[in-house]
PDB file of N, CA and C in Angstrom:
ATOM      1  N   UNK A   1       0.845  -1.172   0.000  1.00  0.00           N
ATOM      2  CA  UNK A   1       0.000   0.000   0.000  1.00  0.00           C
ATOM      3  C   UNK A   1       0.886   1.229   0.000  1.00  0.00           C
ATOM      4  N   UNK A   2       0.879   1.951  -1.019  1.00  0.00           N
ATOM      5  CA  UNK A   2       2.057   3.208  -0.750  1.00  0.00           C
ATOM      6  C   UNK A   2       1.307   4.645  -1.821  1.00  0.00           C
ATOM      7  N   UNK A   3       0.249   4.969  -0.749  1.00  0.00           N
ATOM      8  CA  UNK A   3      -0.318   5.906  -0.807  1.00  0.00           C
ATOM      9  C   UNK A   3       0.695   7.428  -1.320  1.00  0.00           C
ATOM     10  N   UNK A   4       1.441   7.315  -0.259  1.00  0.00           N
ATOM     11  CA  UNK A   4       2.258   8.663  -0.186  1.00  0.00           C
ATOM     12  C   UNK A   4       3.860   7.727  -0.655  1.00  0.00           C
ATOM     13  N   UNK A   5       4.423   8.849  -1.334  1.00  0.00           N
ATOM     14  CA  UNK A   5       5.891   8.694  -1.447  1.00  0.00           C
ATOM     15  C   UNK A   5       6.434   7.732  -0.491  1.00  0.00           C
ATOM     16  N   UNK A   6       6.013   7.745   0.933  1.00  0.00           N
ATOM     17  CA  UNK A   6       6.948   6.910   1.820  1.00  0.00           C
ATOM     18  C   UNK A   6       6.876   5.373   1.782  1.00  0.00           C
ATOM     19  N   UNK A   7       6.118   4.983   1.621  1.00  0.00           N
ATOM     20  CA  UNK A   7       5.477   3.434   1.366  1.00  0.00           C
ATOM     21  C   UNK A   7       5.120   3.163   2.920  1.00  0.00           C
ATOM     22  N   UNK A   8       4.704   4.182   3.734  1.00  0.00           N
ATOM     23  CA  UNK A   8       4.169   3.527   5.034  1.00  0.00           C
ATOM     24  C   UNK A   8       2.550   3.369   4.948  1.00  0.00           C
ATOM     25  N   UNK A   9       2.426   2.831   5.917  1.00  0.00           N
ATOM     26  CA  UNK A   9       1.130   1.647   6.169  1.00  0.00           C
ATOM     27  C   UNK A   9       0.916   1.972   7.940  1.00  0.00           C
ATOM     28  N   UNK A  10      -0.327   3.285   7.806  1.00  0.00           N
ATOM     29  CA  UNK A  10      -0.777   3.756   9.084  1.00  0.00           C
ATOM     30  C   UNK A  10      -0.944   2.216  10.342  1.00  0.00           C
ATOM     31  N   UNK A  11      -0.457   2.477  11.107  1.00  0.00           N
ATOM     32  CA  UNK A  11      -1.627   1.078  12.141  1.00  0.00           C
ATOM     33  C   UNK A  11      -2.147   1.943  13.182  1.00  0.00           C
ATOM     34  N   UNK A  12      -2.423   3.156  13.100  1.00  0.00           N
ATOM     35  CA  UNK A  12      -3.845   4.031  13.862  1.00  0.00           C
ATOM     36  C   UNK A  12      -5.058   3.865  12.876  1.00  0.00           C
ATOM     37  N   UNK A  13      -5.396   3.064  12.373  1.00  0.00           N
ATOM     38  CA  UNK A  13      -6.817   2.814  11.897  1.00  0.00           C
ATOM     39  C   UNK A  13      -8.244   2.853  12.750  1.00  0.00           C
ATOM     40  N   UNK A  14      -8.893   3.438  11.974  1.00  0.00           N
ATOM     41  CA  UNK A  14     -10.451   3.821  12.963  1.00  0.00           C
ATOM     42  C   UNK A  14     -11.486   2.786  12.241  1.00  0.00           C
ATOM     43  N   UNK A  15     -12.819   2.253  12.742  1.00  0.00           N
ATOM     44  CA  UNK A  15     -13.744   1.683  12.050  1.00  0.00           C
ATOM     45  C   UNK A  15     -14.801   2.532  12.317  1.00  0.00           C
ATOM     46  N   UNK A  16     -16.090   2.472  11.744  1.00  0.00           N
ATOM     47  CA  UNK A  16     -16.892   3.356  12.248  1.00  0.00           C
ATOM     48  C   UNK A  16     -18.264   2.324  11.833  1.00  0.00           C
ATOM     49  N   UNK A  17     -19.149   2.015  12.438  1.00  0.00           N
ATOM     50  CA  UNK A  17     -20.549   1.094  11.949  1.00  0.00           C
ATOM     51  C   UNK A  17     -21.482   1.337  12.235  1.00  0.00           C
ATOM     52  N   UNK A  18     -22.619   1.499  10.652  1.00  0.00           N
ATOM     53  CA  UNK A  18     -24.284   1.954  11.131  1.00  0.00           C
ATOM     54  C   UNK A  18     -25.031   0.539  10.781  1.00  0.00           C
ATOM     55  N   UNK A  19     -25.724   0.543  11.605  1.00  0.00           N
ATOM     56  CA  UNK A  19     -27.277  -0.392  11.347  1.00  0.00           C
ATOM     57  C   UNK A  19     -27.867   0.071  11.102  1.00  0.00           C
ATOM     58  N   UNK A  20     -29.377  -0.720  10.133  1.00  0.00           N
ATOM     59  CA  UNK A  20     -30.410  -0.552   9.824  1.00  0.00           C
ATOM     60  C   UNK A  20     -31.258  -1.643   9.865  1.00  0.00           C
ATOM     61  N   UNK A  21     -32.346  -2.327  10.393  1.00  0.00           N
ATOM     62  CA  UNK A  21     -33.441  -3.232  10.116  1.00  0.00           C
ATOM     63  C   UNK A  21     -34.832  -2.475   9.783  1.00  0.00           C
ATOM     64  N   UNK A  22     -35.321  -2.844   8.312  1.00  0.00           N
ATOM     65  CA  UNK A  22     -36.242  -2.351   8.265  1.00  0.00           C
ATOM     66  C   UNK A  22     -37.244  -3.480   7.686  1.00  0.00           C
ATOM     67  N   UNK A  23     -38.468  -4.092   7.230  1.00  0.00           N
ATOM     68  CA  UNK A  23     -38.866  -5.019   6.607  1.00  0.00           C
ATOM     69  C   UNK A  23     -38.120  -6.246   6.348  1.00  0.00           C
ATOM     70  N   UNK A  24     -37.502  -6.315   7.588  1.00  0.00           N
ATOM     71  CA  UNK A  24     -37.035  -7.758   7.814  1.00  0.00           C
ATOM     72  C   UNK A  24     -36.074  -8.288   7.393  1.00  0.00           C
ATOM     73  N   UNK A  25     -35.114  -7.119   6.446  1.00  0.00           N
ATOM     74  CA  UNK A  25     -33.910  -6.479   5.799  1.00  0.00           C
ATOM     75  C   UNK A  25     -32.813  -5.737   6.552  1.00  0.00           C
ATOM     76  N   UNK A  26     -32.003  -6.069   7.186  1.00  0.00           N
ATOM     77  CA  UNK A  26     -30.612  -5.828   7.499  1.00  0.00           C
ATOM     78  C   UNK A  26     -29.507  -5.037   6.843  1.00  0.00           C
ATOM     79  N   UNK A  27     -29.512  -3.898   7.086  1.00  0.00           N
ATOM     80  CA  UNK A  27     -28.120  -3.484   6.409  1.00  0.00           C
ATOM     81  C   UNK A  27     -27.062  -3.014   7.570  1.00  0.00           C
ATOM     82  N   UNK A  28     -25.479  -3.827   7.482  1.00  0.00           N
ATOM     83  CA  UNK A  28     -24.733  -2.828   8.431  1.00  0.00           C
ATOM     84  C   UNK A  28     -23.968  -2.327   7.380  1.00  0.00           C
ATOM     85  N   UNK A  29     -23.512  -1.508   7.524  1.00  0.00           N
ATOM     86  CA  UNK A  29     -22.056  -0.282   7.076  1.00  0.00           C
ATOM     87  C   UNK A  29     -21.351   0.052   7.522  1.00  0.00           C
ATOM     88  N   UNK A  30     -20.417   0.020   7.063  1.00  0.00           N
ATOM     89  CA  UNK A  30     -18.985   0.439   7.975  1.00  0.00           C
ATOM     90  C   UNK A  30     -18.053   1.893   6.747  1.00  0.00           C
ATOM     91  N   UNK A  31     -17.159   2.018   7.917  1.00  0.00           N
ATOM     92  CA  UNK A  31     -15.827   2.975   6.863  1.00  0.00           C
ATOM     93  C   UNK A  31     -15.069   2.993   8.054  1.00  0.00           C
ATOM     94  N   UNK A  32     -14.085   2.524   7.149  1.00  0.00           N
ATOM     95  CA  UNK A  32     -12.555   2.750   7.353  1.00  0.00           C
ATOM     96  C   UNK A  32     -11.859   3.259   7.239  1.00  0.00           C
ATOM     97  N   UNK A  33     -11.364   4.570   8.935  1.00  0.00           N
ATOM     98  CA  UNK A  33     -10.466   5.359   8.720  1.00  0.00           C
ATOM     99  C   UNK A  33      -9.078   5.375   8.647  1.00  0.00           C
ATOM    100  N   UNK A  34      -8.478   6.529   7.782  1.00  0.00           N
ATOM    101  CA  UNK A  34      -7.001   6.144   7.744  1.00  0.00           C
ATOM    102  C   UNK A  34      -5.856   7.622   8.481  1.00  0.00           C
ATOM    103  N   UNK A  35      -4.943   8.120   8.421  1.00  0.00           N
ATOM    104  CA  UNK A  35      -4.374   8.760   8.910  1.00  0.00           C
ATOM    105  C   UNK A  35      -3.456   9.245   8.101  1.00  0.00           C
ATOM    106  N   UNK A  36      -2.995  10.661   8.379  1.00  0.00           N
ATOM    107  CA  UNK A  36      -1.759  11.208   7.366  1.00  0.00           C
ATOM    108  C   UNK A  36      -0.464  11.067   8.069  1.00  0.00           C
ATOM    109  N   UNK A  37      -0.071  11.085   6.626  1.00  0.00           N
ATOM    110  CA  UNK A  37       1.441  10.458   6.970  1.00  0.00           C
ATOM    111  C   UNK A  37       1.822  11.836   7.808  1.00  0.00           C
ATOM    112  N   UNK A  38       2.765  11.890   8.079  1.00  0.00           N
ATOM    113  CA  UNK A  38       3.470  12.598   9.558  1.00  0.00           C
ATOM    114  C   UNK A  38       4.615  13.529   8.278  1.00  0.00           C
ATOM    115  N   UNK A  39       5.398  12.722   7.580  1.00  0.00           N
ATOM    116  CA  UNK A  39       6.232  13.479   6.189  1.00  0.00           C
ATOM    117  C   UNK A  39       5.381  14.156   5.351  1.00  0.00           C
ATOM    118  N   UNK A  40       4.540  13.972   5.076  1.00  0.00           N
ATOM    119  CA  UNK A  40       3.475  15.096   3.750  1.00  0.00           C
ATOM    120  C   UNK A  40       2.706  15.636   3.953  1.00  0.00           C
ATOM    121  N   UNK A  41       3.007  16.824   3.016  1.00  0.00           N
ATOM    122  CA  UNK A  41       2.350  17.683   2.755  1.00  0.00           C
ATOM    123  C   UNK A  41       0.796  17.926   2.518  1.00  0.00           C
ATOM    124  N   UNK A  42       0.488  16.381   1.790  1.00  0.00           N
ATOM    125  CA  UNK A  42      -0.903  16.249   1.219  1.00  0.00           C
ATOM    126  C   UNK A  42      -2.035  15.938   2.008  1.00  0.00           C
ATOM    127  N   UNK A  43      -3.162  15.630   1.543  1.00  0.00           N
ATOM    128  CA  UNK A  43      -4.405  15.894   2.602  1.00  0.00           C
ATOM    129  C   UNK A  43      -4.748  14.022   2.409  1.00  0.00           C
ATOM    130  N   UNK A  44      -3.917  13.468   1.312  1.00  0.00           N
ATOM    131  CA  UNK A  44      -4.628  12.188   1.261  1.00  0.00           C
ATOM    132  C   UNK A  44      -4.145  11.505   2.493  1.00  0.00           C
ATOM    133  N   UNK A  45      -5.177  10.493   2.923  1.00  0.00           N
ATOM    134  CA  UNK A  45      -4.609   8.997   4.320  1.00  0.00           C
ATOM    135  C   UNK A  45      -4.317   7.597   3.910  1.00  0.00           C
ATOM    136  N   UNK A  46      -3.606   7.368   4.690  1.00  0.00           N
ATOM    137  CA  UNK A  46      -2.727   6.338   4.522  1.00  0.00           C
ATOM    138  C   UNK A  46      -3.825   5.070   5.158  1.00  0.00           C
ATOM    139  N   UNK A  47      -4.016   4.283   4.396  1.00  0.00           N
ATOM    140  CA  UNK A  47      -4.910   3.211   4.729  1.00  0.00           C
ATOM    141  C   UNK A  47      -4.312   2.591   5.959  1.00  0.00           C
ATOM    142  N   UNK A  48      -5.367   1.533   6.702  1.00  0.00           N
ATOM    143  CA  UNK A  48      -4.635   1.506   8.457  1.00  0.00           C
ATOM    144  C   UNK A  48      -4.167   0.031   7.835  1.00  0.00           C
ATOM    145  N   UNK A  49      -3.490  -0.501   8.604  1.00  0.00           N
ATOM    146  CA  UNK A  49      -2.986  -1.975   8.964  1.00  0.00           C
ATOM    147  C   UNK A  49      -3.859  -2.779   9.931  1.00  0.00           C
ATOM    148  N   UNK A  50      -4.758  -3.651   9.748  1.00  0.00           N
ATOM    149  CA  UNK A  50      -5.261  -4.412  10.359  1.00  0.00           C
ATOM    150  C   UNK A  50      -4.533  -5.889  10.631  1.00  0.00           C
ATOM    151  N   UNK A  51      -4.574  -6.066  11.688  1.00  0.00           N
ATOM    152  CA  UNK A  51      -3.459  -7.480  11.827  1.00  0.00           C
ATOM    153  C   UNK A  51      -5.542  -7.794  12.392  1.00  0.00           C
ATOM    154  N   UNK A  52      -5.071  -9.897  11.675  1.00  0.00           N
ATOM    155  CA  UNK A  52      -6.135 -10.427  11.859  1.00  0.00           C
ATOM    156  C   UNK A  52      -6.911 -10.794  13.153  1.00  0.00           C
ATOM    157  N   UNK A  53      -6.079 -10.899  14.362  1.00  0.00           N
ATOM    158  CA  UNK A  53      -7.076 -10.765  15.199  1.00  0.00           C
ATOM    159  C   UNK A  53      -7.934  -9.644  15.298  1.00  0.00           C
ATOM    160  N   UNK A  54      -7.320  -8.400  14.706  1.00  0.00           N
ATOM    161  CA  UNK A  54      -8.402  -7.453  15.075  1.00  0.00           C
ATOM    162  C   UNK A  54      -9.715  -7.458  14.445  1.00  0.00           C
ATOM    163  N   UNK A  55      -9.361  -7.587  13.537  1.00  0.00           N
ATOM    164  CA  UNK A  55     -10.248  -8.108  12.404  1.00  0.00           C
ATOM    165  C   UNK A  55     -11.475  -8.757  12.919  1.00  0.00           C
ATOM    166  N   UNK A  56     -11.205  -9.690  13.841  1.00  0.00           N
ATOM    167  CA  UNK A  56     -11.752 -11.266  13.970  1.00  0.00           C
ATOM    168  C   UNK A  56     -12.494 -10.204  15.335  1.00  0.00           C
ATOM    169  N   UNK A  57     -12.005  -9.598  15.877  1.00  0.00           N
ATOM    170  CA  UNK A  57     -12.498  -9.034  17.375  1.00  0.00           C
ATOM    171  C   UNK A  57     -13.317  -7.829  16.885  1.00  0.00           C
ATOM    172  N   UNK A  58     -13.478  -6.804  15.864  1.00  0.00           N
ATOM    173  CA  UNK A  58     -14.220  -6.131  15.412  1.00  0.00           C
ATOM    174  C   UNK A  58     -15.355  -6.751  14.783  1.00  0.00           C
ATOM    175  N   UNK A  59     -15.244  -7.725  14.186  1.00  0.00           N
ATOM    176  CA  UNK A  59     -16.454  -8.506  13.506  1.00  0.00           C
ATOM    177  C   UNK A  59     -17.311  -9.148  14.727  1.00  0.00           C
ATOM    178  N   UNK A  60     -16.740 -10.205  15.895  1.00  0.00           N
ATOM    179  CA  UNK A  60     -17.336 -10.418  16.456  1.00  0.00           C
ATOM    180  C   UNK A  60     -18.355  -9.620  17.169  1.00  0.00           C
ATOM    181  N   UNK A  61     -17.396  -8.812  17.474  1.00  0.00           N
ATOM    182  CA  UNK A  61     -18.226  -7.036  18.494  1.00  0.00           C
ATOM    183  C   UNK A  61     -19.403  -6.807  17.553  1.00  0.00           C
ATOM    184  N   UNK A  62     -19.044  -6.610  16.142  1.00  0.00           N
ATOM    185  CA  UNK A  62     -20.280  -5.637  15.652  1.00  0.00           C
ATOM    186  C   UNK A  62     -21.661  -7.108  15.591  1.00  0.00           C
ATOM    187  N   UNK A  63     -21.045  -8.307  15.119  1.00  0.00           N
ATOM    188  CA  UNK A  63     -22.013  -9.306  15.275  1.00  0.00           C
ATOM    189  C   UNK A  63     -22.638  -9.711  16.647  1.00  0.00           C
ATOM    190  N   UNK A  64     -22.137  -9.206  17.696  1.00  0.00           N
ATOM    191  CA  UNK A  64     -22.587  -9.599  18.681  1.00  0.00           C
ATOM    192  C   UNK A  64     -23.773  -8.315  18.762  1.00  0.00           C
ATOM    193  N   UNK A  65     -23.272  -7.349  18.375  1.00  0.00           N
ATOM    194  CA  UNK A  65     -24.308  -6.225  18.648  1.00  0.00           C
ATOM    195  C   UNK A  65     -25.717  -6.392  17.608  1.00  0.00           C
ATOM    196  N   UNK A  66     -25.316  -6.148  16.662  1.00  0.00           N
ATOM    197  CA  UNK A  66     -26.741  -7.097  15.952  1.00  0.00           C
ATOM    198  C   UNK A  66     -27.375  -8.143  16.326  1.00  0.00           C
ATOM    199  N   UNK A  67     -27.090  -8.831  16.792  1.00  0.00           N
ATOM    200  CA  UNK A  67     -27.323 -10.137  17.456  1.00  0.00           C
ATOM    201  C   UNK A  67     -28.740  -9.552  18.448  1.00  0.00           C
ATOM    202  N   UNK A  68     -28.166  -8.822  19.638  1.00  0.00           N
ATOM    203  CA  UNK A  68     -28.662  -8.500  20.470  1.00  0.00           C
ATOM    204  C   UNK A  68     -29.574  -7.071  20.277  1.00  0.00           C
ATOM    205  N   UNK A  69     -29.306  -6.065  19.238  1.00  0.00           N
ATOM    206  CA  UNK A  69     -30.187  -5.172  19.645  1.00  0.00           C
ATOM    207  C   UNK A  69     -31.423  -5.530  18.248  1.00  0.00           C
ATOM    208  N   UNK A  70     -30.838  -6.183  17.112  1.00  0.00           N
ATOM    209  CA  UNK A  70     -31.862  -6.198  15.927  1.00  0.00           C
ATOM    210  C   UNK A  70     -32.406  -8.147  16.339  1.00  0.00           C
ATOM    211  N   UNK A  71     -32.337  -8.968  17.140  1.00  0.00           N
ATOM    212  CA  UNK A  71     -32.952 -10.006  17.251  1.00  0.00           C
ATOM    213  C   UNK A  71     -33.042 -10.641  18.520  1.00  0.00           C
ATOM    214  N   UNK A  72     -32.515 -10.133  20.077  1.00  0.00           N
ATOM    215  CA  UNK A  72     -32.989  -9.861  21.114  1.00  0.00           C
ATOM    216  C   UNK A  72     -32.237 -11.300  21.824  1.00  0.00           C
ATOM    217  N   UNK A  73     -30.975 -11.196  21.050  1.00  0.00           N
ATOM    218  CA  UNK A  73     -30.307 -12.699  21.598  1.00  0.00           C
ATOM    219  C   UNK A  73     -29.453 -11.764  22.987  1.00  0.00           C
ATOM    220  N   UNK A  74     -28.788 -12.437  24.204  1.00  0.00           N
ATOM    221  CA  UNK A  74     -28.114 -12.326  25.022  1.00  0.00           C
ATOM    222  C   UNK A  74     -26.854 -11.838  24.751  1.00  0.00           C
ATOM    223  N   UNK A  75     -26.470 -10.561  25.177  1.00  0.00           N
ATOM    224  CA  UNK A  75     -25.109  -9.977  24.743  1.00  0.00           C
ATOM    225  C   UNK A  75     -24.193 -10.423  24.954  1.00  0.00           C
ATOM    226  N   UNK A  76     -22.908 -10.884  24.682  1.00  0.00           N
ATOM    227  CA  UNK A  76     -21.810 -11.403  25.514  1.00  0.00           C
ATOM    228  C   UNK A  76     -21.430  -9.827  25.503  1.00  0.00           C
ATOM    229  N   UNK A  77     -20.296  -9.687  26.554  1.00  0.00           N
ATOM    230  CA  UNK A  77     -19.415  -8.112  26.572  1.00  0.00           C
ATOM    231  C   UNK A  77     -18.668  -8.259  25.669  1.00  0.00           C
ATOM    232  N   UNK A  78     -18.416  -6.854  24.836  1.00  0.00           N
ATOM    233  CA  UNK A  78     -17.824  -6.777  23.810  1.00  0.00           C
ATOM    234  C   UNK A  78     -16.348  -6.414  24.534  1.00  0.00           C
ATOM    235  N   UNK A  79     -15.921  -7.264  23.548  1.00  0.00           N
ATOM    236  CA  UNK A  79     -14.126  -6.996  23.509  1.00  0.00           C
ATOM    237  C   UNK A  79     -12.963  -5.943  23.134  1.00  0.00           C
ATOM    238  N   UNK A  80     -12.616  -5.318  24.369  1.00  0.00           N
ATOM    239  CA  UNK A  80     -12.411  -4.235  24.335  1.00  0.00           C
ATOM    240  C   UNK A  80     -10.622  -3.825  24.101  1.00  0.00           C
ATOM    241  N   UNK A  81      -9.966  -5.702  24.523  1.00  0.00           N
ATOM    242  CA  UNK A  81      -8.780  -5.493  24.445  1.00  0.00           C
ATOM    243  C   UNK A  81      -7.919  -4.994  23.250  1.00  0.00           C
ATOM    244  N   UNK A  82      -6.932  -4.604  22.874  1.00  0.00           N
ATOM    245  CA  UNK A  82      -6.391  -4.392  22.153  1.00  0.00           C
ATOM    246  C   UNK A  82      -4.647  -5.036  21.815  1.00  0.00           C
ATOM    247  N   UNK A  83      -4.249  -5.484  20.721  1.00  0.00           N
ATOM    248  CA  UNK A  83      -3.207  -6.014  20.405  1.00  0.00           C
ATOM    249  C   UNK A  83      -1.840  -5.241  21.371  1.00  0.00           C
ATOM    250  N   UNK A  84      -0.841  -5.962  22.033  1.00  0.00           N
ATOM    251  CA  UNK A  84      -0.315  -4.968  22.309  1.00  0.00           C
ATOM    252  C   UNK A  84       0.983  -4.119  21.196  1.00  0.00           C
ATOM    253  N   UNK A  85       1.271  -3.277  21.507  1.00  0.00           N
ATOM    254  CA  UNK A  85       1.911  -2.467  20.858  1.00  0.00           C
ATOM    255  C   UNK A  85       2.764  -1.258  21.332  1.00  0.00           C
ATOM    256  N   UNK A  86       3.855  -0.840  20.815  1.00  0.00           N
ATOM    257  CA  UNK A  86       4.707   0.112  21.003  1.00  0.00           C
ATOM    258  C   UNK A  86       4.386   1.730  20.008  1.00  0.00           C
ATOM    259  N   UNK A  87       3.389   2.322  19.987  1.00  0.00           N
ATOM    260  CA  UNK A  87       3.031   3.786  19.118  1.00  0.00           C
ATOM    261  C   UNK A  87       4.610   4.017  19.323  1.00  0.00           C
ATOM    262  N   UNK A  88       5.122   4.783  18.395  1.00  0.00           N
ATOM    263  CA  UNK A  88       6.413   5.462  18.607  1.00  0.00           C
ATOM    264  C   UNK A  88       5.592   6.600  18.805  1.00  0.00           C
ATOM    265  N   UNK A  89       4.916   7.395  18.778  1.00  0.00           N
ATOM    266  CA  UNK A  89       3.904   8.931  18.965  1.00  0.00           C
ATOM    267  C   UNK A  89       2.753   8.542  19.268  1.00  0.00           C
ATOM    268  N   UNK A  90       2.070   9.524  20.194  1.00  0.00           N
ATOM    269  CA  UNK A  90       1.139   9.460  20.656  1.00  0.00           C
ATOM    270  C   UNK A  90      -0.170  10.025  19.576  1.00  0.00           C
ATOM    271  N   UNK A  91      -1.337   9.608  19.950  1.00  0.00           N
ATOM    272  CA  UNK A  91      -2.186  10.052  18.984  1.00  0.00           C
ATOM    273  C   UNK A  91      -2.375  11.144  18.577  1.00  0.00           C
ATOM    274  N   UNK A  92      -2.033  11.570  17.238  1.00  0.00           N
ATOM    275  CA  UNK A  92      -1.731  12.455  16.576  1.00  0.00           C
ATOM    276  C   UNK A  92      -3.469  13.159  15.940  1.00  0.00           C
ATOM    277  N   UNK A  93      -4.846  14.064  16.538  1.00  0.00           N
ATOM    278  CA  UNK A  93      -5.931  13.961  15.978  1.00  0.00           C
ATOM    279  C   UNK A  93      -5.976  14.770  14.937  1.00  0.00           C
ATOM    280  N   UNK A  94      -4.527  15.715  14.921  1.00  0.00           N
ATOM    281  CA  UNK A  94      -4.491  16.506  13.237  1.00  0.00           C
ATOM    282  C   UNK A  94      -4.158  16.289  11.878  1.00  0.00           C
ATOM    283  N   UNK A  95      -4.201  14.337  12.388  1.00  0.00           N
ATOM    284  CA  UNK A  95      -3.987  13.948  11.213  1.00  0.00           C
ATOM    285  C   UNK A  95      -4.643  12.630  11.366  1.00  0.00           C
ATOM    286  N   UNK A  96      -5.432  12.576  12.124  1.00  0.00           N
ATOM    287  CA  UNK A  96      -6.719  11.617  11.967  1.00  0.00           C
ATOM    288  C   UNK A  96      -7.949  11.637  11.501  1.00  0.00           C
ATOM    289  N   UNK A  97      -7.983  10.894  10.432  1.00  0.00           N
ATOM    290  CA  UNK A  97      -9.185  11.146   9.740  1.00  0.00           C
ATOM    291  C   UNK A  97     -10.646  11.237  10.405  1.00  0.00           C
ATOM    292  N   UNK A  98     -10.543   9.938  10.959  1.00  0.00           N
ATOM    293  CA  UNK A  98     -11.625   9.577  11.960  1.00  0.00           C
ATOM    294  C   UNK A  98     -11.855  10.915  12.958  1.00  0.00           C
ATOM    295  N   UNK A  99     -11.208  11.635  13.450  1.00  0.00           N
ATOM    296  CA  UNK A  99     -10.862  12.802  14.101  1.00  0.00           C
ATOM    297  C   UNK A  99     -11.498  13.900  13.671  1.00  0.00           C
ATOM    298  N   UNK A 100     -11.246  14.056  12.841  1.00  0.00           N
ATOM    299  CA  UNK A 100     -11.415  14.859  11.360  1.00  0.00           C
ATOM    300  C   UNK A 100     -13.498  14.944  11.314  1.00  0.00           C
ATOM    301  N   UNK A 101     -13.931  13.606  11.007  1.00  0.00           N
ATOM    302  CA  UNK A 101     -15.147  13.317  10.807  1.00  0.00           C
ATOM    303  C   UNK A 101     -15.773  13.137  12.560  1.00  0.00           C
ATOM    304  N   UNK A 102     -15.735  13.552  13.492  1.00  0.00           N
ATOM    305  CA  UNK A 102     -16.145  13.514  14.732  1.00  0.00           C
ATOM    306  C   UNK A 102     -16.597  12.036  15.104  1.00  0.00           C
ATOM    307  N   UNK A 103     -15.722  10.933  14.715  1.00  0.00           N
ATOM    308  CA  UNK A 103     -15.734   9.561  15.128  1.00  0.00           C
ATOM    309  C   UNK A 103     -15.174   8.379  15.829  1.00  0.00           C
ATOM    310  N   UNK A 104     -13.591   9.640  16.422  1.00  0.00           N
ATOM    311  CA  UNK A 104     -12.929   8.881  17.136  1.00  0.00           C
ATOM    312  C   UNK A 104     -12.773   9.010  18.187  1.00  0.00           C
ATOM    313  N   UNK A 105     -12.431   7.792  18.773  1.00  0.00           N
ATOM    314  CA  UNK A 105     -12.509   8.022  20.516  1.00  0.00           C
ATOM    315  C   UNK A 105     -11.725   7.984  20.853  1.00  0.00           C
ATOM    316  N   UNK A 106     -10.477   8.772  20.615  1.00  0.00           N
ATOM    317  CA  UNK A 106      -9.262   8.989  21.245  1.00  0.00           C
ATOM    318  C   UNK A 106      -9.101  10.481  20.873  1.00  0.00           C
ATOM    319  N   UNK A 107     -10.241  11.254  20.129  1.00  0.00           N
ATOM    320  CA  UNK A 107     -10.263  12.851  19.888  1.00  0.00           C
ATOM    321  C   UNK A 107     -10.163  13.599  20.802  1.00  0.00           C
ATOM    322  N   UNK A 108      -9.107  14.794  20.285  1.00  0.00           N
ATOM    323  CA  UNK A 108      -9.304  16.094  21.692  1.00  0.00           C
ATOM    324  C   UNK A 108      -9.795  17.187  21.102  1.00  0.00           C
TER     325      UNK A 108
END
């Protein structure tokens, strides 16, 4: 993925998800935020890096939530942990997209 000149690959990625049930019809939606590179100039974002457990732990979460608010099954608690990791910088929200669109929860 080498959006910008640098060939980096954000791993501050945001998700964001809407529901809908209407006539017995299901729609979820999602978008996937990305972040600017820290070197450029430009306004485009650098798509995030998802390593697969997260993957696997965002899907479950949003399926568990459908589950329970559009068909009235028993919630398990959603999973809140996170992979661990070393940020070399702390969250940067002037160059978070998600930030940007009033969707992230690490915004100041």
């Amino acid at each position: 993925m080498q959006a910008c000149g640098h060939g980096w690959t954000s791993m501050k990625g945001r998700i964001a998800f809407w529901c809908a049930f209407s006539n017995n019809t299901g729609v979820v939606a999602y978008r996937l935020y990305g972040q600017q590179c820290d070197n450029c100039q430009g306004e485009s974002y650098e798509p995030a890096m998802w390593y697969p457990e997260e993957i696997e732990k965002v899907l479950w979460n949003i399926c568990s939530r459908v589950a329970h608010v559009f068909y009235g099954c028993a919630r398990p608690p959603i999973q809140l942990n996170r992979r661990p990791g070393k940020p070399k910088n702390p969250h940067n929200s002037e160059k978070c997209q998600a930030c940007k669109d009033g969707v992230c929860a690490e915004r100041r």
